[in-house]
PDB file of N, CA and C in Angstrom:
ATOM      1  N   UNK A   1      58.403  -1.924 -39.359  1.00  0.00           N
ATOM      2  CA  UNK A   1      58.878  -0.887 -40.243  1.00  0.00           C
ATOM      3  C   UNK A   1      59.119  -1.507 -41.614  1.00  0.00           C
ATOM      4  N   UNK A   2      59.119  -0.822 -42.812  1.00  0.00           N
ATOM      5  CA  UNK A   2      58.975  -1.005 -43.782  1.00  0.00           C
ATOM      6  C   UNK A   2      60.743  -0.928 -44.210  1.00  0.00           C
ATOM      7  N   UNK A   3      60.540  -2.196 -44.826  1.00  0.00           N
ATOM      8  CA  UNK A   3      62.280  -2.489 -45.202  1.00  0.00           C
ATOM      9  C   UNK A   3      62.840  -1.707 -46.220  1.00  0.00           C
ATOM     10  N   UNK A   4      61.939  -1.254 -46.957  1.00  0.00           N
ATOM     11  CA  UNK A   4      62.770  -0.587 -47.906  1.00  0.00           C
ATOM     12  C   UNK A   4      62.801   0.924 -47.521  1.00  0.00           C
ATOM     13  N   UNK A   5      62.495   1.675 -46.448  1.00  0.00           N
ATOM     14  CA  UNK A   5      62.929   2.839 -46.060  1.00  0.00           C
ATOM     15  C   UNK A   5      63.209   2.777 -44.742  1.00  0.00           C
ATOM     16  N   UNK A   6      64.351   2.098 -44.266  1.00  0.00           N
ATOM     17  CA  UNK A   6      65.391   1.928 -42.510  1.00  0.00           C
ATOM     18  C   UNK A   6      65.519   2.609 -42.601  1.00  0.00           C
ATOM     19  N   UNK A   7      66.374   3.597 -43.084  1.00  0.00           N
ATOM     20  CA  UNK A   7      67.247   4.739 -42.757  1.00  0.00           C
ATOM     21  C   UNK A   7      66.034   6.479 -42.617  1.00  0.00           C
ATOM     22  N   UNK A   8      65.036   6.213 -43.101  1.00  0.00           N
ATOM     23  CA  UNK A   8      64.209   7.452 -43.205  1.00  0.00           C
ATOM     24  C   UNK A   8      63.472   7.860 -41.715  1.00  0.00           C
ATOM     25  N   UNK A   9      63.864   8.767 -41.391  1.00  0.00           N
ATOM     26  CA  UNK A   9      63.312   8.941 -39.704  1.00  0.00           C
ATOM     27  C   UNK A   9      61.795   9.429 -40.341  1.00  0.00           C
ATOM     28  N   UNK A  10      61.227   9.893 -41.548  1.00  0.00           N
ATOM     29  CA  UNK A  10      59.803  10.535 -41.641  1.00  0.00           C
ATOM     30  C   UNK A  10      59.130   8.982 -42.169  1.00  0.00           C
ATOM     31  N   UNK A  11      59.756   8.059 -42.455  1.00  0.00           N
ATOM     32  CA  UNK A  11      58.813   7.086 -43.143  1.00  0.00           C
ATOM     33  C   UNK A  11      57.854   6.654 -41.529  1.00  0.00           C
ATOM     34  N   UNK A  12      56.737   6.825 -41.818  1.00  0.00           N
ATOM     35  CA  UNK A  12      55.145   6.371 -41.400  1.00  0.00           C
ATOM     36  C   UNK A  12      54.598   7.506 -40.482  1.00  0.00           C
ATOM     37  N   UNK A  13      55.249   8.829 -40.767  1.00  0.00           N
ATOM     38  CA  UNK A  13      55.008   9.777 -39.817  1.00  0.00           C
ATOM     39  C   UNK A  13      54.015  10.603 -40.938  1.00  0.00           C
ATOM     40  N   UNK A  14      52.678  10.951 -40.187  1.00  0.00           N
ATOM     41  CA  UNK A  14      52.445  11.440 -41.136  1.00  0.00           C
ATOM     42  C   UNK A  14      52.845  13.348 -40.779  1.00  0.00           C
ATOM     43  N   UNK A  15      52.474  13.722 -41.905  1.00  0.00           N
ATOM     44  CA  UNK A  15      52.493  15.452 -41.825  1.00  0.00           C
ATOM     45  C   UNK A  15      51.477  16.152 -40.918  1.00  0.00           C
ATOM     46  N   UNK A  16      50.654  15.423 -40.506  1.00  0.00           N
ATOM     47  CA  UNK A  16      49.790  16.153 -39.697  1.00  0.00           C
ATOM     48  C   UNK A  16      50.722  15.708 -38.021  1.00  0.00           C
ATOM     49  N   UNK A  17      50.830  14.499 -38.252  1.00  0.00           N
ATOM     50  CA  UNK A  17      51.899  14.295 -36.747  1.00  0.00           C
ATOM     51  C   UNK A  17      53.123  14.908 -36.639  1.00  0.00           C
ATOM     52  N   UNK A  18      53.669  15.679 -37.395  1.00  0.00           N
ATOM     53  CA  UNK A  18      54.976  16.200 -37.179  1.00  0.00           C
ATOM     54  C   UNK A  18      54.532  17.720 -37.459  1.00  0.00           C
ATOM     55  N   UNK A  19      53.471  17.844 -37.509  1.00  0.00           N
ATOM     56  CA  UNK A  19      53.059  19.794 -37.235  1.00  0.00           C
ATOM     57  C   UNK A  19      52.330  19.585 -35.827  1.00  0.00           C
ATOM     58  N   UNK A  20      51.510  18.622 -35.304  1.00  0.00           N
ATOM     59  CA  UNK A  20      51.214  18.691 -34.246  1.00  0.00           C
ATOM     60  C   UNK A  20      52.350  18.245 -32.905  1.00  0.00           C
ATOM     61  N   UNK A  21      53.302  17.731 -33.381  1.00  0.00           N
ATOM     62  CA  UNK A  21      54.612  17.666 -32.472  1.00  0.00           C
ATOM     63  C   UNK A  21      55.425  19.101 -32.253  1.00  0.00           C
ATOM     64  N   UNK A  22      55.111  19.886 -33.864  1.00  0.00           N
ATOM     65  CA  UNK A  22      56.324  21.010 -33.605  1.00  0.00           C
ATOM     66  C   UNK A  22      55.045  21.923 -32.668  1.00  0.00           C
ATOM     67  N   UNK A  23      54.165  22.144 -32.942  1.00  0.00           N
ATOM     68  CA  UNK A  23      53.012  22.511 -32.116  1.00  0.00           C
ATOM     69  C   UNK A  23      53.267  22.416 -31.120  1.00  0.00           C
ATOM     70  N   UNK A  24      53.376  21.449 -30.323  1.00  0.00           N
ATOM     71  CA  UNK A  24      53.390  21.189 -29.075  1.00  0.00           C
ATOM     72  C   UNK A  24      54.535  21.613 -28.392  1.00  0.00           C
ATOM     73  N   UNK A  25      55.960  21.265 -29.313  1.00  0.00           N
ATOM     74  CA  UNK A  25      57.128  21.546 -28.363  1.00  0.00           C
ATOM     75  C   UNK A  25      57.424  23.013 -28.528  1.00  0.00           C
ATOM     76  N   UNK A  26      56.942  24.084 -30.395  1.00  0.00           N
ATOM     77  CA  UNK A  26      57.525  25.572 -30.201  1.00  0.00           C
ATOM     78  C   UNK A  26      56.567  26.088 -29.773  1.00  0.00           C
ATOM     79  N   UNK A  27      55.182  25.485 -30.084  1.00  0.00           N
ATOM     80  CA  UNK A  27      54.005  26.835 -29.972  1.00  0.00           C
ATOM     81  C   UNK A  27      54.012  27.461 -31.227  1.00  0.00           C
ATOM     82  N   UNK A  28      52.547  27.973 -31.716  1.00  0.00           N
ATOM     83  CA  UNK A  28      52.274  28.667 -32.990  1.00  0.00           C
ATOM     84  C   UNK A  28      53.641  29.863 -33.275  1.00  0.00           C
ATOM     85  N   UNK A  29      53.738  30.703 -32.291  1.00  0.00           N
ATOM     86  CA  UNK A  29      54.898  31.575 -32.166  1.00  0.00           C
ATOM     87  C   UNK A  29      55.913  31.641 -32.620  1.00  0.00           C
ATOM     88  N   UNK A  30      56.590  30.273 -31.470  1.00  0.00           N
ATOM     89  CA  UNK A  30      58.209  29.852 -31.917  1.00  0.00           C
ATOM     90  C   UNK A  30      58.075  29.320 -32.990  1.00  0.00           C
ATOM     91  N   UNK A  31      57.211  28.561 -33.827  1.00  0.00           N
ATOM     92  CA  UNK A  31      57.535  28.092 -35.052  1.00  0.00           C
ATOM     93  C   UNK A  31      57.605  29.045 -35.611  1.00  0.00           C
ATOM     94  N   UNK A  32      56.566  29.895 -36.060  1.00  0.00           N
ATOM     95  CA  UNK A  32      56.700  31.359 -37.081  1.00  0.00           C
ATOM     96  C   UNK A  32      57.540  31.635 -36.767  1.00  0.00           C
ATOM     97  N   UNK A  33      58.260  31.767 -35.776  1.00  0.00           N
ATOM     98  CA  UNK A  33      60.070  32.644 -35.655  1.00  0.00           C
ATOM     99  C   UNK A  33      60.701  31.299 -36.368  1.00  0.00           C
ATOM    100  N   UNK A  34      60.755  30.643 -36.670  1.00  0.00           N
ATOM    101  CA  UNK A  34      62.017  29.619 -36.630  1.00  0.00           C
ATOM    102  C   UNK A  34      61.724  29.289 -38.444  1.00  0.00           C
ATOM    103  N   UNK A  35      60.287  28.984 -38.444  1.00  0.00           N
ATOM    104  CA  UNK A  35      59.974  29.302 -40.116  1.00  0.00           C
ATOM    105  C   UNK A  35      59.082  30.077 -40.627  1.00  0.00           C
ATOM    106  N   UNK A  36      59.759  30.893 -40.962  1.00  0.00           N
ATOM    107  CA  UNK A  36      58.985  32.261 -41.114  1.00  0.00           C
ATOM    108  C   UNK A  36      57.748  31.968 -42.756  1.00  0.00           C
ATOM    109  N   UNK A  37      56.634  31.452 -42.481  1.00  0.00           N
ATOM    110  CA  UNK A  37      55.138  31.038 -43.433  1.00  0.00           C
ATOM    111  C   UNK A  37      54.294  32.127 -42.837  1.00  0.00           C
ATOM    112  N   UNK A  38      53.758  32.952 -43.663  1.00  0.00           N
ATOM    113  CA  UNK A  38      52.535  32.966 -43.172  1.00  0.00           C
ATOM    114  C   UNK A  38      51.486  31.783 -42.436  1.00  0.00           C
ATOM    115  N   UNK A  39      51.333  30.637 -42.938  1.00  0.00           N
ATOM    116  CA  UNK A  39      50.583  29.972 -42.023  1.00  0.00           C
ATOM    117  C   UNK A  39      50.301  29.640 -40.638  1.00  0.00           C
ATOM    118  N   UNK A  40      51.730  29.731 -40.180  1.00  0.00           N
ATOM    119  CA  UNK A  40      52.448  29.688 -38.753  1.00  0.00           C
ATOM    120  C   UNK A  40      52.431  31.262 -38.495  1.00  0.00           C
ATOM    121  N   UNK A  41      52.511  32.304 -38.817  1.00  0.00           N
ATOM    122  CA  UNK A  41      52.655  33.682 -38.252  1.00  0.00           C
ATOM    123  C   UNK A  41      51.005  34.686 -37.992  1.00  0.00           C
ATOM    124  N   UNK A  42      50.265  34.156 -39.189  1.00  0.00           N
ATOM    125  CA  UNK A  42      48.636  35.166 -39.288  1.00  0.00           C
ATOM    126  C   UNK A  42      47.495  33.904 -39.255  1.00  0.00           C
ATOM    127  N   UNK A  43      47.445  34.527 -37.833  1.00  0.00           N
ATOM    128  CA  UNK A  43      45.836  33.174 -37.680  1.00  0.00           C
ATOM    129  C   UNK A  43      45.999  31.894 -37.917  1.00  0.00           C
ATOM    130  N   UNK A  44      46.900  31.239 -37.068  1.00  0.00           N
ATOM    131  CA  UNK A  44      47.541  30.110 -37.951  1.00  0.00           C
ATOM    132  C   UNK A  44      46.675  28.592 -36.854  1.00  0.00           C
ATOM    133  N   UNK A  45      46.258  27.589 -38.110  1.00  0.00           N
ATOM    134  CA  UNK A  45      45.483  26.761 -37.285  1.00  0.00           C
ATOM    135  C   UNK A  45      46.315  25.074 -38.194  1.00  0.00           C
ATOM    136  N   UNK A  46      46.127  24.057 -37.267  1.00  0.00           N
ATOM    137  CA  UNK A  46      46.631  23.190 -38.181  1.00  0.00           C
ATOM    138  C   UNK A  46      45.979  22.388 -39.441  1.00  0.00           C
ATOM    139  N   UNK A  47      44.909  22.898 -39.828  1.00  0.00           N
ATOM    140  CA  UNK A  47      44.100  22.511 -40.782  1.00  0.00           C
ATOM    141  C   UNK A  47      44.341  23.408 -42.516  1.00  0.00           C
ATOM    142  N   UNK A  48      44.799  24.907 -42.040  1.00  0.00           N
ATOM    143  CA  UNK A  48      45.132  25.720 -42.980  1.00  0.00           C
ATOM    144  C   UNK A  48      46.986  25.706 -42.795  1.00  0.00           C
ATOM    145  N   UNK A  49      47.234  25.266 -41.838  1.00  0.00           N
ATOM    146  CA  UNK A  49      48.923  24.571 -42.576  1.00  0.00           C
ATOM    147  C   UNK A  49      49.165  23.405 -43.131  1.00  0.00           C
ATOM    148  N   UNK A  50      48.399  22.713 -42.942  1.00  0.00           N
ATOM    149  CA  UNK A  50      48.814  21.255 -43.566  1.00  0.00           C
ATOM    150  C   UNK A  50      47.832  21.474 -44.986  1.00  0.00           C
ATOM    151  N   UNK A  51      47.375  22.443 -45.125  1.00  0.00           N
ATOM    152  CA  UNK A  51      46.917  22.755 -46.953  1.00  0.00           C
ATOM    153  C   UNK A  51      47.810  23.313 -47.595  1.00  0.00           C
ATOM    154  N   UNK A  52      48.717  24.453 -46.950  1.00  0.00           N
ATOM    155  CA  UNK A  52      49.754  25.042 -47.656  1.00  0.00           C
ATOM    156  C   UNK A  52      50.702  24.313 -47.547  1.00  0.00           C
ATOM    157  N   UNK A  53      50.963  23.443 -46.723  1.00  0.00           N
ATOM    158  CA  UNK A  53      52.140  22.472 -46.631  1.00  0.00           C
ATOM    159  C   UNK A  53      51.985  21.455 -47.625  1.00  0.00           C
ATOM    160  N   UNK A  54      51.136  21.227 -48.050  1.00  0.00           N
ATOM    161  CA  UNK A  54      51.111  19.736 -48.973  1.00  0.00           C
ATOM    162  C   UNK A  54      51.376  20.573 -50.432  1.00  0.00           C
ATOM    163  N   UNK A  55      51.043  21.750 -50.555  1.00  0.00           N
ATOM    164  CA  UNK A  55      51.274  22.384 -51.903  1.00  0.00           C
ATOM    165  C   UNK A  55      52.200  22.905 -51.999  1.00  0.00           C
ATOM    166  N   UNK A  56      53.364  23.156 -50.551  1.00  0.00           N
ATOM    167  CA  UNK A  56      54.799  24.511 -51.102  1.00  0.00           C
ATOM    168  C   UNK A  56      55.378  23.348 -50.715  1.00  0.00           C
ATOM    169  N   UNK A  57      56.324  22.578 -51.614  1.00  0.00           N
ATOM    170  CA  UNK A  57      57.496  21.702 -51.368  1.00  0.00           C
ATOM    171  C   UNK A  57      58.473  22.028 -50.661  1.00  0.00           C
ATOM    172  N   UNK A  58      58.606  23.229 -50.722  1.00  0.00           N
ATOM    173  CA  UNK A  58      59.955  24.222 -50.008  1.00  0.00           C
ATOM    174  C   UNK A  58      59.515  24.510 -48.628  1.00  0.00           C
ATOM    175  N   UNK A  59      58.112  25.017 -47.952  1.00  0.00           N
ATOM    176  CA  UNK A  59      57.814  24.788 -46.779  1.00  0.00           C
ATOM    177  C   UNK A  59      57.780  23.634 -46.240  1.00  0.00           C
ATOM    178  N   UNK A  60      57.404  22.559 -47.219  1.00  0.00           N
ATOM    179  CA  UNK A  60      57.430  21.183 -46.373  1.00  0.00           C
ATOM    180  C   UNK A  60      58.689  20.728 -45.532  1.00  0.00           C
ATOM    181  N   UNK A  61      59.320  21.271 -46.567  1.00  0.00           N
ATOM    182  CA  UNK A  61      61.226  20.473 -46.873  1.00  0.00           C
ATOM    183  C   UNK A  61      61.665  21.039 -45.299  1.00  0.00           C
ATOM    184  N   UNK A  62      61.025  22.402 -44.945  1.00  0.00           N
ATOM    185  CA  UNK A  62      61.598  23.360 -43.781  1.00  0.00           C
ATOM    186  C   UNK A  62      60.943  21.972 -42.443  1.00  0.00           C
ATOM    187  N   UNK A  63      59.372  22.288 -42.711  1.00  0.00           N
ATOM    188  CA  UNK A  63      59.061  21.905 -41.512  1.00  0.00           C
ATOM    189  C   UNK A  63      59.490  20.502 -41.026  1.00  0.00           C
ATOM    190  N   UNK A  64      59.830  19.606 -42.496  1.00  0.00           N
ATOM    191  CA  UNK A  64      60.164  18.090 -42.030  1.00  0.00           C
ATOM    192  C   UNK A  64      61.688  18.328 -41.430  1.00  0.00           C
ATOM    193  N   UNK A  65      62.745  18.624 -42.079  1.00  0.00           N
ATOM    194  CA  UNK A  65      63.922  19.658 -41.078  1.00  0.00           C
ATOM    195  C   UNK A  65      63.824  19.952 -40.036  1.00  0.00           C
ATOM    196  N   UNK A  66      62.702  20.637 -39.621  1.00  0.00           N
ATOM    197  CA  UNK A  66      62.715  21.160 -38.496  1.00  0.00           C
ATOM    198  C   UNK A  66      62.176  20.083 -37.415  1.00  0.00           C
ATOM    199  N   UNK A  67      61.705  18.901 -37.962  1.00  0.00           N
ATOM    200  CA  UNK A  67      60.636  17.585 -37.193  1.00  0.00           C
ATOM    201  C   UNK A  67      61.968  17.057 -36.781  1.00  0.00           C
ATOM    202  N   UNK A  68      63.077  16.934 -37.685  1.00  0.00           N
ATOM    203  CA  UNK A  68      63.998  15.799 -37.859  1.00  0.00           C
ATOM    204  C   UNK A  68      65.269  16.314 -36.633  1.00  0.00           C
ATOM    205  N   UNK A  69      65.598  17.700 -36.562  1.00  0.00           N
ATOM    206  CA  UNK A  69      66.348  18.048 -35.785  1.00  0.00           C
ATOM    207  C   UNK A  69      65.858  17.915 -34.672  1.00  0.00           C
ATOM    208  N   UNK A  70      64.954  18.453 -34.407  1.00  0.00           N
ATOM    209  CA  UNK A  70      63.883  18.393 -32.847  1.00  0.00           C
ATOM    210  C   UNK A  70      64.517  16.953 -32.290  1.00  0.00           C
ATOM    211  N   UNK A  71      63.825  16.084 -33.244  1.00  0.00           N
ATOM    212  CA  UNK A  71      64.105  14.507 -32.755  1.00  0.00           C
ATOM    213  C   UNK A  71      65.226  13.940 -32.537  1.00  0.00           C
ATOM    214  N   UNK A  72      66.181  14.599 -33.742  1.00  0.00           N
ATOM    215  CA  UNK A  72      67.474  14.361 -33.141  1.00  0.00           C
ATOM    216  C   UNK A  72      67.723  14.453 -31.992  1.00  0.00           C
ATOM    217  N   UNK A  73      67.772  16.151 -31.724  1.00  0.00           N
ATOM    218  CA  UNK A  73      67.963  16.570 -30.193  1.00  0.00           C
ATOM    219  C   UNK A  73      67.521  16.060 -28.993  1.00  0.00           C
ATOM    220  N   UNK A  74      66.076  15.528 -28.994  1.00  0.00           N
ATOM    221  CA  UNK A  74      65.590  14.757 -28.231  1.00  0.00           C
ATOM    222  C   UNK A  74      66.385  13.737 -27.609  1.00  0.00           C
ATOM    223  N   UNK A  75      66.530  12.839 -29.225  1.00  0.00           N
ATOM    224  CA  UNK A  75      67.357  11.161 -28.886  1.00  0.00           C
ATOM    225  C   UNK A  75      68.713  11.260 -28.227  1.00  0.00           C
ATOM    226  N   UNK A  76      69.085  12.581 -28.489  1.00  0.00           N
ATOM    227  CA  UNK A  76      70.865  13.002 -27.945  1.00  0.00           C
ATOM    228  C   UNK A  76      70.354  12.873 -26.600  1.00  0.00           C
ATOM    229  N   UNK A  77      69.793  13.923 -26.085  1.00  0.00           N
ATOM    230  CA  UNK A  77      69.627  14.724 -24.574  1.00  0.00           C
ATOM    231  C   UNK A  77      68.788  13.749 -23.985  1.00  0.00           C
ATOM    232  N   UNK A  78      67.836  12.473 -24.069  1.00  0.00           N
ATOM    233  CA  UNK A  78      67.242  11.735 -23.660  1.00  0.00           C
ATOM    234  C   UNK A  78      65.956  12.297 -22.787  1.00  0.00           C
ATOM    235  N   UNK A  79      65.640  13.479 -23.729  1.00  0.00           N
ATOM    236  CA  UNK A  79      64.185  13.970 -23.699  1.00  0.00           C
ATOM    237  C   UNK A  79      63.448  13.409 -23.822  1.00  0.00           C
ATOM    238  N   UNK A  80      62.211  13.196 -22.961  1.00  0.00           N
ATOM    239  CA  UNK A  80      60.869  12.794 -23.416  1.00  0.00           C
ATOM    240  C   UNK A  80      60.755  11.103 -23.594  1.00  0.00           C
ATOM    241  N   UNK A  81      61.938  10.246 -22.939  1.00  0.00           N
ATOM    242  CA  UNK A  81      61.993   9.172 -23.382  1.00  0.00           C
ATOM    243  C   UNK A  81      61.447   8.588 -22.420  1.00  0.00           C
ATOM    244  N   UNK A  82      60.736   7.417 -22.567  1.00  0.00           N
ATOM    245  CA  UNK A  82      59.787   6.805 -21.917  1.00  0.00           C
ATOM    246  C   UNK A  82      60.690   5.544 -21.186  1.00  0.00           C
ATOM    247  N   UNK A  83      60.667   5.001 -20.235  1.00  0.00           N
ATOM    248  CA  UNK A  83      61.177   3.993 -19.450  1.00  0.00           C
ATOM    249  C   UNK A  83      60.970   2.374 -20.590  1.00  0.00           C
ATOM    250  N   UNK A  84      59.327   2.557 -20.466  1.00  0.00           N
ATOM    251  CA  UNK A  84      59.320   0.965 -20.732  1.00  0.00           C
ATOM    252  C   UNK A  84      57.988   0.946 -21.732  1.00  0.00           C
ATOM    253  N   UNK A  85      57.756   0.585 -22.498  1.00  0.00           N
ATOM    254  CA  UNK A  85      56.503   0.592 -23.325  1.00  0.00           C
ATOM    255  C   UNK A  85      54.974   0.431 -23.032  1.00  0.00           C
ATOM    256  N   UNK A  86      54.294   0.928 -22.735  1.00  0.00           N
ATOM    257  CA  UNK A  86      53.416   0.760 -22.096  1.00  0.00           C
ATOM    258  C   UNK A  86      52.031   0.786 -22.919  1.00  0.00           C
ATOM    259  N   UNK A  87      50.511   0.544 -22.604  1.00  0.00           N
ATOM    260  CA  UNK A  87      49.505   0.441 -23.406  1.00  0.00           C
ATOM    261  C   UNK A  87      48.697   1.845 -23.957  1.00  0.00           C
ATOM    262  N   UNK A  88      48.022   1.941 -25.354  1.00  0.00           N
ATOM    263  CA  UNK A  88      48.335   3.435 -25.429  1.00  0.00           C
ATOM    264  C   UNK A  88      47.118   3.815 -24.302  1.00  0.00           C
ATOM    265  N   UNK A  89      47.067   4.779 -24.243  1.00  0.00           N
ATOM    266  CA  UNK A  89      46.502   6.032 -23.325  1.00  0.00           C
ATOM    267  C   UNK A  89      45.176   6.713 -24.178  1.00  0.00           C
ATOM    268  N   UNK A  90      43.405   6.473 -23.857  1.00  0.00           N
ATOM    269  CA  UNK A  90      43.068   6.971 -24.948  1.00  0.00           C
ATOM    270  C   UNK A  90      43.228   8.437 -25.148  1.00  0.00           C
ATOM    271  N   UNK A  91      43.811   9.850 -24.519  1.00  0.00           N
ATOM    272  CA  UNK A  91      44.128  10.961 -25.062  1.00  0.00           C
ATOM    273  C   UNK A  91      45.353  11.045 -25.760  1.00  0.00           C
ATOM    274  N   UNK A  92      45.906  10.181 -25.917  1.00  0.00           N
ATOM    275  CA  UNK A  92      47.592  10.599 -26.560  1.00  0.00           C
ATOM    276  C   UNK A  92      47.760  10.253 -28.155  1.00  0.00           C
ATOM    277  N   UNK A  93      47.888  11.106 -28.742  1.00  0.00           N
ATOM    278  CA  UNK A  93      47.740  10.955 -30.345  1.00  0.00           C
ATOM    279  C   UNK A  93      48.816   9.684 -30.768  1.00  0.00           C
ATOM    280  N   UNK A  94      48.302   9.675 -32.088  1.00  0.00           N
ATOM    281  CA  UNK A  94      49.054   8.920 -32.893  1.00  0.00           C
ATOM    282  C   UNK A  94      50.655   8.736 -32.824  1.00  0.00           C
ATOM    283  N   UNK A  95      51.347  10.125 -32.555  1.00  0.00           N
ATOM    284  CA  UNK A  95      52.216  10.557 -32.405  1.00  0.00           C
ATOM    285  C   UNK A  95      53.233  10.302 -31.668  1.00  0.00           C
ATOM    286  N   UNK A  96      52.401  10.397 -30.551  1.00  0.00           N
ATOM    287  CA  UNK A  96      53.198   9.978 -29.514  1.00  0.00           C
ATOM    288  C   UNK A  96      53.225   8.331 -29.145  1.00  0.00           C
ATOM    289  N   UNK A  97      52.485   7.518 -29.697  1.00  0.00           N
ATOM    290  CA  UNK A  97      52.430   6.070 -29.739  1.00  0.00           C
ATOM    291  C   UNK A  97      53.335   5.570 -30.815  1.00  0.00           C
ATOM    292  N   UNK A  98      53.560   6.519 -31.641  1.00  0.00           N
ATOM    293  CA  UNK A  98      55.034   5.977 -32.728  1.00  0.00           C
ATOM    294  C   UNK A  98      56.161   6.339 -32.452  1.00  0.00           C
ATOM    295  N   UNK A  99      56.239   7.625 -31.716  1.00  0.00           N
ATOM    296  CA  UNK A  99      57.136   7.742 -31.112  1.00  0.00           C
ATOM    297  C   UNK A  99      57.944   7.160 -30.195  1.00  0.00           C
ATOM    298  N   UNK A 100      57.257   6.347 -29.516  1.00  0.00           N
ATOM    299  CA  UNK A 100      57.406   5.308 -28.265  1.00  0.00           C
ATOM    300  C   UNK A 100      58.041   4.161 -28.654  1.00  0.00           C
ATOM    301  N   UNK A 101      57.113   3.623 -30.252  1.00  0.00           N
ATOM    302  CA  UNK A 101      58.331   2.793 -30.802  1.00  0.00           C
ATOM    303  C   UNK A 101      57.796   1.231 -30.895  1.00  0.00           C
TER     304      UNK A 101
END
């Protein structure tokens, strides 16, 4: 990890890994309920959110919020936490191999 941002839970995550995480855990659905974008509510794919996301600062600000609580909650409740580190897996994204740690 990069020393001059410890404290940042988004430093090396990129934006496409933290829409395909909220993806995975709300579903196109629950996100549009939770942040109400058109991108997430009408025909919504992750190629035409991460275009409007890199241009509305104010949607970003939501969805990285919304990456950061998730994870919180996770690290509280000891969701999704893996035993012991293991070698990556070739179907398992980026994501989940940084996640691991």
């Amino acid at each position: 990890m990069d020393s001059s941002q410890p404290n940042n839970p988004l430093h090396g995550i990129t934006l496409k890994a933290i829409l395909e995480y909220l993806v995975a855990e709300y579903g196109w659905e629950r996100l549009g309920d939770r942040i109400q974008i058109g991108c997430f509510q009408n025909d919504p794919s992750i190629s035409s959110s991460l275009k409007f996301l890199r241009k509305t600062d104010w949607a970003r600000t939501k969805v990285e919020r919304l990456y950061v609580n998730s994870i919180s909650y996770d690290q509280r409740k000891g969701k999704k936490s893996v035993a012991a580190p293991s070698a990556p897996k070739p179907t398992e994204s980026v994501w989940d191999r940084a996640r691991r740690g």
